[in-house]
Protein backbone atom coordinates (compact mmCIF):
# COMPACT_ATOMS: atom_id res chain seq x y z
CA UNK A 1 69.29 51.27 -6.19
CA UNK A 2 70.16 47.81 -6.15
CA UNK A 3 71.24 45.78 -9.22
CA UNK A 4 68.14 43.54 -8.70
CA UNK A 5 66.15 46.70 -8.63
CA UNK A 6 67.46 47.76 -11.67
CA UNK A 7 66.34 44.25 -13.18
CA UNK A 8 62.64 44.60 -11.51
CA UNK A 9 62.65 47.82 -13.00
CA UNK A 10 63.68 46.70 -16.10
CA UNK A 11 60.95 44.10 -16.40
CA UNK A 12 58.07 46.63 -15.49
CA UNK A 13 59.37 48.70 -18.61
CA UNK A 14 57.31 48.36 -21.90
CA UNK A 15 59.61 46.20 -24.69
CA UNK A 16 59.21 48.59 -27.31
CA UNK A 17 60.55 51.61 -24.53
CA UNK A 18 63.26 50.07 -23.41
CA UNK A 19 64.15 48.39 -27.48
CA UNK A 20 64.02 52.50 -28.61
CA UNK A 21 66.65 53.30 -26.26
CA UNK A 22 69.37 50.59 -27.24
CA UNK A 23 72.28 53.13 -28.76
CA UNK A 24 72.14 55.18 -25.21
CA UNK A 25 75.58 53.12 -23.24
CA UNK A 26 74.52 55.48 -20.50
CA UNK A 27 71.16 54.58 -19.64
CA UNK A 28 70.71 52.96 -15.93
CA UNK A 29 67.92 50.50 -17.20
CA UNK A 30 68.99 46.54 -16.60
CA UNK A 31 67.23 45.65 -19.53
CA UNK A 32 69.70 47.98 -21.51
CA UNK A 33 72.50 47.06 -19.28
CA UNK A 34 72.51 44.01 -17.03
CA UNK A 35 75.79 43.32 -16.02
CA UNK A 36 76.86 46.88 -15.18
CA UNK A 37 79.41 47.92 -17.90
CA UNK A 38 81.87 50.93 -18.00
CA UNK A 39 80.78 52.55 -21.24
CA UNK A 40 84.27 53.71 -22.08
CA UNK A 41 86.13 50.47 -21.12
CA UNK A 42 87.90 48.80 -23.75
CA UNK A 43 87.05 44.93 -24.80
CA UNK A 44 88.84 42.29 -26.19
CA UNK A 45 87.81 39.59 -28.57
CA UNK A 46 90.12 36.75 -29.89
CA UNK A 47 88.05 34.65 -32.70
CA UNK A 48 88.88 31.28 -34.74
CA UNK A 49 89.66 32.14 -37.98
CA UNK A 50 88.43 29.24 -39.72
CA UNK A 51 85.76 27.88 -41.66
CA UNK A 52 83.65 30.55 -40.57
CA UNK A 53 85.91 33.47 -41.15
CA UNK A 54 86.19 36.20 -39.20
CA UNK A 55 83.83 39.13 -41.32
CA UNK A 56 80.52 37.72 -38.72
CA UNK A 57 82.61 38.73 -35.67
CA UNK A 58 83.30 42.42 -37.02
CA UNK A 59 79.61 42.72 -37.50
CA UNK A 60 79.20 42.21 -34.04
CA UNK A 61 81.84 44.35 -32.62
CA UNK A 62 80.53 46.97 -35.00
CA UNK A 63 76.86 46.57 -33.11
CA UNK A 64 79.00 46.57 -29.79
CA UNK A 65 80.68 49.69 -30.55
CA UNK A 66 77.05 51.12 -31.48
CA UNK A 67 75.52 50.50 -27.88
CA UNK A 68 78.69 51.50 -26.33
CA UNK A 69 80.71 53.62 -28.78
CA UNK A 70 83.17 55.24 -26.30
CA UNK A 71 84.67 51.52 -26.07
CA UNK A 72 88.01 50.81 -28.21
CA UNK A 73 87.92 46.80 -28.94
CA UNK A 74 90.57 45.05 -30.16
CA UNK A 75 89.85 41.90 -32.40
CA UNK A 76 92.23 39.39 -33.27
CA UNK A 77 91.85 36.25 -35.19
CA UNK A 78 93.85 33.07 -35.07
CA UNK A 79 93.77 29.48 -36.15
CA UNK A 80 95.78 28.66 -32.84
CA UNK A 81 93.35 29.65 -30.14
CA UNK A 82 95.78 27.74 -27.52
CA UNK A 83 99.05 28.50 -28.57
CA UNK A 84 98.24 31.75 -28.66
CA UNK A 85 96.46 31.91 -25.69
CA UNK A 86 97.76 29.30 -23.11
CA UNK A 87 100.64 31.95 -21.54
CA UNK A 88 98.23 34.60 -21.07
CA UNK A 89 95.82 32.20 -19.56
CA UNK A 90 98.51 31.12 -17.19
CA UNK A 91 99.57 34.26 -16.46
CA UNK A 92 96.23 35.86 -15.72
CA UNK A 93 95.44 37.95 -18.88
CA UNK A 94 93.62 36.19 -20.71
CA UNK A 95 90.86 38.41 -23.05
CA UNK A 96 87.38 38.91 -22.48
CA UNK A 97 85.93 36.83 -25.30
CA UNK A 98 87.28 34.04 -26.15
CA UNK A 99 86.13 31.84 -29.62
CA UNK A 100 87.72 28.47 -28.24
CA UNK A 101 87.42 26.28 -31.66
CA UNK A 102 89.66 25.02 -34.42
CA UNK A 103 92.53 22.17 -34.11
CA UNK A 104 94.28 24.35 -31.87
CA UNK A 105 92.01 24.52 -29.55
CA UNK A 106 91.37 24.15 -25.30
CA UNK A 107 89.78 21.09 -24.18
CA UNK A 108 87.07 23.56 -22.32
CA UNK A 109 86.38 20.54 -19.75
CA UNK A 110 90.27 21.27 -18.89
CA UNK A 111 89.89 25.03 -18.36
CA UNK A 112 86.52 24.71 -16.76
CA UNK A 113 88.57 22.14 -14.21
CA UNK A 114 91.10 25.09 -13.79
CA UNK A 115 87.91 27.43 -12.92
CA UNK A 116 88.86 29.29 -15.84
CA UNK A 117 85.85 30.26 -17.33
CA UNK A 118 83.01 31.89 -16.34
CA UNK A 119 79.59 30.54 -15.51
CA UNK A 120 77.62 31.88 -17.61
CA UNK A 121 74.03 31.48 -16.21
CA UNK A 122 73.83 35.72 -15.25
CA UNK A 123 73.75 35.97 -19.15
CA UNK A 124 71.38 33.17 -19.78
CA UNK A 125 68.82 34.54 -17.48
CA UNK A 126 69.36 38.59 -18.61
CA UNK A 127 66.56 40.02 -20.71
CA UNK A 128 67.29 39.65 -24.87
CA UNK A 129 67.98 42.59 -26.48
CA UNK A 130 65.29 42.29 -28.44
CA UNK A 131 62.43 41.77 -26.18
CA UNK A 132 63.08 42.88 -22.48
CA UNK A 133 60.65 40.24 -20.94
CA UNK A 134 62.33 37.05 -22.98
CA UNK A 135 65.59 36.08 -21.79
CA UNK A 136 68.45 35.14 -23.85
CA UNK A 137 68.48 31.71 -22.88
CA UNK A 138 64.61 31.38 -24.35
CA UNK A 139 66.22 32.56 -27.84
CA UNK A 140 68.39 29.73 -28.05
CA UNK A 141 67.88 26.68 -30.37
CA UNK A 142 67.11 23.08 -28.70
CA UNK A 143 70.28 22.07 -26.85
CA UNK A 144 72.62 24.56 -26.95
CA UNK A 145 72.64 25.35 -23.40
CA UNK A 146 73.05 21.99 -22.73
CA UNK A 147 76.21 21.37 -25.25
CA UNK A 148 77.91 24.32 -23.45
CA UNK A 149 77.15 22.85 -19.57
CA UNK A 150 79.51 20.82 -17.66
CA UNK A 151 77.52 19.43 -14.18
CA UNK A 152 75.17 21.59 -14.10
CA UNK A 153 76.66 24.87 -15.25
CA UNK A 154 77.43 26.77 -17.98
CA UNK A 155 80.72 27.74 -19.51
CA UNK A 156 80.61 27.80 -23.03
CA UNK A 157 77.96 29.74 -25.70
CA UNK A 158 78.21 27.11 -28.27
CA UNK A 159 77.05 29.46 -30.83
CA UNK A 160 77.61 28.03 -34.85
CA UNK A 161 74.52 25.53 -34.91
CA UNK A 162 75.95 22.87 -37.19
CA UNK A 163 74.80 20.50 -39.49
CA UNK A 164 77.38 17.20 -39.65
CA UNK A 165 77.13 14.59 -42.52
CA UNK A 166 78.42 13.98 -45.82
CA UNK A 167 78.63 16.43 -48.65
CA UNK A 168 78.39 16.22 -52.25
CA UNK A 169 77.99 19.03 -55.64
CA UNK A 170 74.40 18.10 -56.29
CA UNK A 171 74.95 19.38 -59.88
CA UNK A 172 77.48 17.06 -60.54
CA UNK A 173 75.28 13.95 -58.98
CA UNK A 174 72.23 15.19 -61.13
CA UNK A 175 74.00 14.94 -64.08
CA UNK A 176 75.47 12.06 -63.55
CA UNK A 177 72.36 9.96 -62.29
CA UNK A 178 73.85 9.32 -59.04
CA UNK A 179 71.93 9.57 -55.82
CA UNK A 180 72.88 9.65 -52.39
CA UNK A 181 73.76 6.65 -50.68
CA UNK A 182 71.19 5.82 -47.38
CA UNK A 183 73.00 2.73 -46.65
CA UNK A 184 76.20 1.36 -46.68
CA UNK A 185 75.38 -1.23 -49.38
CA UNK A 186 74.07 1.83 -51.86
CA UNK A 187 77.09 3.27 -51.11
CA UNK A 188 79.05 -0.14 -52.01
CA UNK A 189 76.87 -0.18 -55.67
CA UNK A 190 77.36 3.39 -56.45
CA UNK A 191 80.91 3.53 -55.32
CA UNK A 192 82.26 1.53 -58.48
CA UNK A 193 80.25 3.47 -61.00
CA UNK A 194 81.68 7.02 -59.20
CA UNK A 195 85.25 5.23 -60.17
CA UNK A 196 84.80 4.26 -63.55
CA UNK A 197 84.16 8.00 -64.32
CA UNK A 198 87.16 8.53 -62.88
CA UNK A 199 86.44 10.12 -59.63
CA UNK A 200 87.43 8.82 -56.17
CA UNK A 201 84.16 8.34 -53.95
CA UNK A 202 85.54 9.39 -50.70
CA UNK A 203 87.73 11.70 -49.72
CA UNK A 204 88.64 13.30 -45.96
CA UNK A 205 91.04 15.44 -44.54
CA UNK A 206 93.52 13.03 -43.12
CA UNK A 207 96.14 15.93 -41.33
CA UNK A 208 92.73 16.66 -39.12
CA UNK A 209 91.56 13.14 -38.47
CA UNK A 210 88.64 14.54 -36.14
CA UNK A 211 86.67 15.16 -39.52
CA UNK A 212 86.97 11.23 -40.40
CA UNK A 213 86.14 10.86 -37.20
CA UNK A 214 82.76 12.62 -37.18
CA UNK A 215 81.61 10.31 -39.46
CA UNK A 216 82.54 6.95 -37.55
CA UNK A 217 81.37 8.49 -34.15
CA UNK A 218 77.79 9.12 -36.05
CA UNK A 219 78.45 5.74 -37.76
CA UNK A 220 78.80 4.15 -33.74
CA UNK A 221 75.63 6.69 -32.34
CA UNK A 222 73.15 4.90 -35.55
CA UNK A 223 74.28 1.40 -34.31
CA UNK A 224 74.41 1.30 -30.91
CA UNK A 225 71.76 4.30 -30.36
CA UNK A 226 72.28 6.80 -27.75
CA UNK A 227 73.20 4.11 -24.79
CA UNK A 228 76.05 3.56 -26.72
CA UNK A 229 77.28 6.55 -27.41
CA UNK A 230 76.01 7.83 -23.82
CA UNK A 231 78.47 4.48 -21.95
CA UNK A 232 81.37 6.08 -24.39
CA UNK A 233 80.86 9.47 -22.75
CA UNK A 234 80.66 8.51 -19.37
CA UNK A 235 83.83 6.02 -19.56
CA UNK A 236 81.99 2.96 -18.49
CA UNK A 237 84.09 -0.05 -18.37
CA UNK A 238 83.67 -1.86 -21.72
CA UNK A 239 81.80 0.98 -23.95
CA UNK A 240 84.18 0.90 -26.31
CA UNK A 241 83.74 -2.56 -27.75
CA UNK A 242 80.06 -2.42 -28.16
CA UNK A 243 79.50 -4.33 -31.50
CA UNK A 244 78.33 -0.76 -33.04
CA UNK A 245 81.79 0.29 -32.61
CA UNK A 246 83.49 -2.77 -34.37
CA UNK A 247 80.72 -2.51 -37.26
CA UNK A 248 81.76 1.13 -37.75
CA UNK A 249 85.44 1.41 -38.09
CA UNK A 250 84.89 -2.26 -39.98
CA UNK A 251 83.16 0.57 -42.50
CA UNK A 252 86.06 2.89 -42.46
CA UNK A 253 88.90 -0.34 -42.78
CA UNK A 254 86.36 -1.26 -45.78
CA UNK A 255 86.81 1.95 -47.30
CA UNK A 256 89.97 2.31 -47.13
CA UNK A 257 91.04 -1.15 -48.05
CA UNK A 258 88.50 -1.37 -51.34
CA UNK A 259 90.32 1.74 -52.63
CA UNK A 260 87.57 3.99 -52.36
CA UNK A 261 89.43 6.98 -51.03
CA UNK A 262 91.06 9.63 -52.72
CA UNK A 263 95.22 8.43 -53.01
CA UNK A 264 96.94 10.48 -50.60
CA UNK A 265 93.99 11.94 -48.30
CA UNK A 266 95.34 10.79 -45.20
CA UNK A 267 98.30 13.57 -45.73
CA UNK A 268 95.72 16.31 -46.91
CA UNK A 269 94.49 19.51 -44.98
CA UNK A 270 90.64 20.50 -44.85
CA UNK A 271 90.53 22.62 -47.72
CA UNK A 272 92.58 20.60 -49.58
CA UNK A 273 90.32 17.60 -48.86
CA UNK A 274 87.99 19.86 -50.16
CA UNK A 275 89.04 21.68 -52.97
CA UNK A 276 89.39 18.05 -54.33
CA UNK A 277 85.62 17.62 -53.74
CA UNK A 278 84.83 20.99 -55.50
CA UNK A 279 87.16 20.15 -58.72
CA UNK A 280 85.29 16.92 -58.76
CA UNK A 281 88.28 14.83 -58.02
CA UNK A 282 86.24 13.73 -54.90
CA UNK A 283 82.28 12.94 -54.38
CA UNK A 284 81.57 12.75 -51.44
CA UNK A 285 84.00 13.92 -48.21
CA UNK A 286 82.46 14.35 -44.30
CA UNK A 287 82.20 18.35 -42.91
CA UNK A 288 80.39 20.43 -41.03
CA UNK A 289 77.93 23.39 -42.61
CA UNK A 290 81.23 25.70 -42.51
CA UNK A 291 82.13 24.41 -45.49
CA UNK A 292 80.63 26.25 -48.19
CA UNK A 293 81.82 29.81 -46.82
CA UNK A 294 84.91 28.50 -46.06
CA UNK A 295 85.55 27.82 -49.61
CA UNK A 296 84.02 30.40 -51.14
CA UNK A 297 87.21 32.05 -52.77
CA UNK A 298 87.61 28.78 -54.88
CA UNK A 299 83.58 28.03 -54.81
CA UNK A 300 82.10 28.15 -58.85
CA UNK A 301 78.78 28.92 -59.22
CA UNK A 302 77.92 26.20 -60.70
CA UNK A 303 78.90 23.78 -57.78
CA UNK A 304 76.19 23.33 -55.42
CA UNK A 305 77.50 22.13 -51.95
CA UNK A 306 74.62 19.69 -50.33
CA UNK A 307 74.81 17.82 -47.44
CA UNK A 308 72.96 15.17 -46.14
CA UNK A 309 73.15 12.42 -42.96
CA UNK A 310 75.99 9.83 -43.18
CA UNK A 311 74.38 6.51 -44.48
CA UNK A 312 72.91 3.96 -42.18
CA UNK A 313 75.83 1.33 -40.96
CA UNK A 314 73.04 -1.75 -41.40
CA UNK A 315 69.97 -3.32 -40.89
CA UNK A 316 70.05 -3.76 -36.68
CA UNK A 317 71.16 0.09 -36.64
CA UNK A 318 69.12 1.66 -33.81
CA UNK A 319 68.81 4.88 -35.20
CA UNK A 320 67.06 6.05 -38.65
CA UNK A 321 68.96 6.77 -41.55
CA UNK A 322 67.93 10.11 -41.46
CA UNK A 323 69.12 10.93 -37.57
CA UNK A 324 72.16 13.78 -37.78
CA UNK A 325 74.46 15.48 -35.75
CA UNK A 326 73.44 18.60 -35.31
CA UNK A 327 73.34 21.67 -32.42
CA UNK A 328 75.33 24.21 -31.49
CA UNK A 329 79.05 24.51 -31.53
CA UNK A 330 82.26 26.81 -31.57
CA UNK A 331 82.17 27.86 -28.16
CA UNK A 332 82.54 31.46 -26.85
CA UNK A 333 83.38 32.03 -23.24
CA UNK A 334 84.21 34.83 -20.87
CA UNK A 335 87.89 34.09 -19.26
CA UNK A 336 86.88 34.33 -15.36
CA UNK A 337 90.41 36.68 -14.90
CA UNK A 338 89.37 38.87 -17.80
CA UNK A 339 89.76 42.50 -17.15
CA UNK A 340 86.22 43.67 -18.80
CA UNK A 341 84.34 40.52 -17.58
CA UNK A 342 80.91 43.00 -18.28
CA UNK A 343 81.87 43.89 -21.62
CA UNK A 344 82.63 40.02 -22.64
CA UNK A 345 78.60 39.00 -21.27
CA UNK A 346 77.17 42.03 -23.17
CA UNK A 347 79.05 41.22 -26.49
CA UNK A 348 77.78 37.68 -26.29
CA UNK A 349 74.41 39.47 -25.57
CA UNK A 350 74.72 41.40 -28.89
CA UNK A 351 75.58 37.83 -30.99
CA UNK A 352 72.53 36.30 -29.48
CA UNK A 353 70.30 39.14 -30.55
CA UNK A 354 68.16 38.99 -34.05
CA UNK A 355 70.39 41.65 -35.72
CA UNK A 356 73.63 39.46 -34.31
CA UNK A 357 73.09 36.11 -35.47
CA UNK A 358 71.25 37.35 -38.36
CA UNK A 359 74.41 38.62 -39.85
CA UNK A 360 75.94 35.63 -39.06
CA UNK A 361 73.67 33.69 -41.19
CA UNK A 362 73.85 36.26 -43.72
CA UNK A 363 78.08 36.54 -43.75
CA UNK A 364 78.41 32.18 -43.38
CA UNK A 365 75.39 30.83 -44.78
CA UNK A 366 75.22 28.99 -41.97
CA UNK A 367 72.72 28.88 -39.10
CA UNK A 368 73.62 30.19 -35.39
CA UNK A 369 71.92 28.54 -32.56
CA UNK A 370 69.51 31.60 -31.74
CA UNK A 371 65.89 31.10 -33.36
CA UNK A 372 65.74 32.43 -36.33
CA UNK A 373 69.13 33.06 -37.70
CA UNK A 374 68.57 32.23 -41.59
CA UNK A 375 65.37 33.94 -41.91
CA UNK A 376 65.12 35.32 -45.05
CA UNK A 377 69.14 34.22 -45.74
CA UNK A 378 69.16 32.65 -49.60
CA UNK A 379 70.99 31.52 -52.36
CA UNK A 380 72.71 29.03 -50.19
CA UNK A 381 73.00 25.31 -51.53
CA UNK A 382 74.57 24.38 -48.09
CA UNK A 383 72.32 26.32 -46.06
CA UNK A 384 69.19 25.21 -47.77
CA UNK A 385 69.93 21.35 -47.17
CA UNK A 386 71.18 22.36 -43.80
CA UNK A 387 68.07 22.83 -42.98
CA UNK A 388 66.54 20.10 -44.71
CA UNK A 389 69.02 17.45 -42.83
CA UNK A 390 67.73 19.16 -39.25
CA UNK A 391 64.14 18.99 -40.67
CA UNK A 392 64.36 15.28 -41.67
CA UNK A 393 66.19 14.52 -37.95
CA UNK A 394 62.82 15.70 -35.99
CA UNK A 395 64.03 14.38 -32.45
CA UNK A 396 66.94 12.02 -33.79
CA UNK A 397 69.77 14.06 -33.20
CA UNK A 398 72.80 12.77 -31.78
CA UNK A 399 75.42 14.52 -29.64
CA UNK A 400 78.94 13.37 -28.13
CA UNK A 401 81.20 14.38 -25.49
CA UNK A 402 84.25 13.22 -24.71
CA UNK A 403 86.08 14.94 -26.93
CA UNK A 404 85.31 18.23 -25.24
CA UNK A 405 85.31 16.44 -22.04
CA UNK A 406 89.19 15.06 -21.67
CA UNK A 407 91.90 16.37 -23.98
CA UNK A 408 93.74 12.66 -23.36
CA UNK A 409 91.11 10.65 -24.94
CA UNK A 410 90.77 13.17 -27.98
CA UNK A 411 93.84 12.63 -29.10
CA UNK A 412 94.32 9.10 -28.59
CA UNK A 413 91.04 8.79 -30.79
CA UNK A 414 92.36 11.13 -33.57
CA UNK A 415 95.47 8.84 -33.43
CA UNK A 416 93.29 6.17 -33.90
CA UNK A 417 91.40 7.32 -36.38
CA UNK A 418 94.49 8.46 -38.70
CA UNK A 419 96.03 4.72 -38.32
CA UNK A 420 92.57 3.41 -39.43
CA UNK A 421 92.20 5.90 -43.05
CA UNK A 422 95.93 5.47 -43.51
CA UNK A 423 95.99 1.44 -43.50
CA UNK A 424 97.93 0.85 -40.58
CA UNK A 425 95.33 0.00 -38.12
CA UNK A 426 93.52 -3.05 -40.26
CA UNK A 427 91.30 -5.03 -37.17
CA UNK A 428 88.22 -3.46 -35.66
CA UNK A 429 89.44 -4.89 -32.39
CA UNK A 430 92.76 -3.62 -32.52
CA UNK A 431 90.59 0.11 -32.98
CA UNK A 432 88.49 -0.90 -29.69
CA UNK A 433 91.44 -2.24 -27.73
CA UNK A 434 92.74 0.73 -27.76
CA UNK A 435 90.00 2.84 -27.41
CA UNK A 436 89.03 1.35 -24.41
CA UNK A 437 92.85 1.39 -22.85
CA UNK A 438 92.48 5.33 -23.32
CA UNK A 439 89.27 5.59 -22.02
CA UNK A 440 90.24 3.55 -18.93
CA UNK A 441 93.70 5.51 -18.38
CA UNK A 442 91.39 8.44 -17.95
CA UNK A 443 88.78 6.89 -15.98
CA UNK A 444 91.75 5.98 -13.51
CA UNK A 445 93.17 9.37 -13.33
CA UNK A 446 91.83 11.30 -9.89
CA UNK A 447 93.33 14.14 -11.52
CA UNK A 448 90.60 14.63 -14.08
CA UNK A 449 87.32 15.84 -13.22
CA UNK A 450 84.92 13.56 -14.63
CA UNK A 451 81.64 14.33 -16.61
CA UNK A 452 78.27 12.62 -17.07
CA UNK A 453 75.56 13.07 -18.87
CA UNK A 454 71.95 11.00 -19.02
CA UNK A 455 71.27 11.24 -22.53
């Protein structure tokens, strides 16, 4: 019997037959196994230990280990995905799951140049675990097959689906009569009333300056709209000194030079940037919808984490205030040398089902990019306005690239970026110059695969 057999088979089976027989490893059905696994072959999972924790990807080895419990699996987590990782990537053993996230991490449009990584379209089109005649890639939230795709196919399971903005303790607003900024001049008439009670209004993590720059990336997607950040992506000659670029770092200069940000942020770590914003020594500080678990050793009860969009840069912006970044990140990917290659497709099979991302939701209060993740997840401050921010987005929700796309450009724009919140870099055309000169080095290099995308 042939493998598509088995899957013809498979789909001829009743849902609720083939769901009743999910603990047997053995069983020949495609549904049960698509991709042909060796029950008793061991798998290996390295995870980013970061804002997420690790606890979610435990859960999921433990449902692994249920459908195939003659398999030993080694887990290890890291916050240096490619330090750790690089030598047994060159060397040809890497492991079968990789979580490539975290400051450490690949630039996945580098390893899928190196054919690296696995396409993973055979586990896109398997059946779900949970219903035999949906497949996996019908579970998934709007765009996350897209975010993981580079031309055409599909290396990376981008599988956190998170919420970017600006957060704040709600409590402490609410008792202070303070409401979220929607503009940048609310911001400039609440921000001297947040300092006369002796709290700094902004505050970032300056030793990661991708987190600052979140905000001025969304800050450049509001003004110039998606062409803008769409010309950035695809390197075209000039995108980088669109006016919607100068009017958004001329925010960050602004808030930096009117002494708005915390003293000393641009030398702090993430959870230092935001313990400061939990002790109240900081209102407002730009993350992703990791935050509250990531904090939740140091996390009071009486601290509610919110977040909502970053404000509106001004009155020509092309977006709404309320447009977000939001969709699915954190890639996973199979390694395309890894020895259990099977084993690496099913356990991303497992996250993806109801039970999977479920007790992600449940372990992270955050959401995961299959349908459905936070049902009947509460309690959550963070994940509550999570889903308010997505809600309030309808269709206006922006996305970039490059940084996943070429390594070279990332860092020249996290260089940027730290110059900018530490003072040095003072002229919004000084930013775009050299923006634009990194953009271009890249362009010029036939050595780098290029990307595009339409929208």
């Amino acid at each position: 019997m042939t493998r598509r057999t088995l899957l013809g088979a498979a789909a001829a089976l009743p849902a609720a037959g083939l769901l009743a027989g999910c603990g047997d490893s053995d069983s020949p059905t495609a549904a049960l196994d698509p991709f042909g696994i060796a029950p008793e072959r061991a798998l290996e999972v390295v995870i980013f230990n970061g804002g997420f924790g690790d606890d979610y990807a435990k859960a999921h080895e433990a449902l692994y280990r249920k459908r195939f419990p003659r398999a030993q699996i080694k887990h290890t987590s890291t916050k240096k995905i490619a330090g750790d990782l690089q030598g047994r990537f060159d060397s040809g053993d890497p492991p079968d799951v990789v979580n490539n996230d975290g400051a450490d991490q690949f630039t996945i449009g580098e390893l899928v140049n190196d054919g690296a990584l696995l396409d993973l379209t055979e586990l896109l089109d398997s059946p779900s675990l949970d219903d035999a005649g949906v497949k996996v890639r019908d579970t998934l939230l709007p765009g996350t097959v897209e975010s993981g795709t580079f031309n055409g196919k599909v290396y990376g399971l981008n599988y956190m689906y998170t919420v970017f903005g600006l957060f704040y303790d709600a409590a402490r607003w609410q008792a202070a009569g303070w409401s979220p900024p929607q503009t940048w001049e609310q911001f400039l008439e609440l921000a001297p009333k947040i300092k006369a009670a002796g709290v700094a209004p902004f505050a970032h993590a300056g030793k990661y300056p991708y987190y600052m720059g979140w905000t001025i990336a969304d800050w450049i997607h509001k003004a110039g709209g998606a062409a803008a950040a769409v010309a950035i992506d695809n390197l075209e000659p000039g995108a980088w000194q669109h006016p919607a670029v100068l009017a958004s770092v001329e925010l960050a200069i602004e808030l930096v030079g009117r002494g708005f940000v915390l003293a000393g942020s641009d030398k702090l770590s993430h959870t230092e940037s935001q313990q400061a914003l939990i002790d109240g020594r900081a209102a407002m500080l730009p993350c992703g919808t990791w935050l509250e678990n990531e904090m939740k050793a140091t996390l009071p009860a009486s601290v509610k984490l919110t977040i909502v969009p970053v404000w509106s840069v001004g009155a020509g912006d092309k977006m709404p205030y309320g447009s977000a970044r939001a969709g699915a990140s954190g890639a996973f990917a199979v390694p395309t040398m890894a020895k259990n290659k099977a084993g690496g497709l099913e356990y991303l099979r497992v996250m993806l089902s109801k039970a999977g991302a479920g007790r992600f939701s449940e372990l992270t209060n955050s959401l995961a990019s299959r349908k459905g993740s936070a049902d009947g997840v509460a309690g959550s401050s963070g994940l509550a306005s999570a889903n308010a921010v997505v809600k309030g987005a309808g269709n206006n929700l922006m996305t970039w690239k490059f940084n996943d796309w070429y390594g070279a450009l990332d860092k020249a724009w996290q260089a940027t970026i730290a110059d900018v919140m530490s003072g040095a870099l003072k002229r919004p055309a000084d930013f775009a110059a050299r923006m634009q000169a990194a953009a271009d080095g890249v362009a010029r290099d036939s050595s780098i695969t290029k990307f595009r995308r339409d929208a």
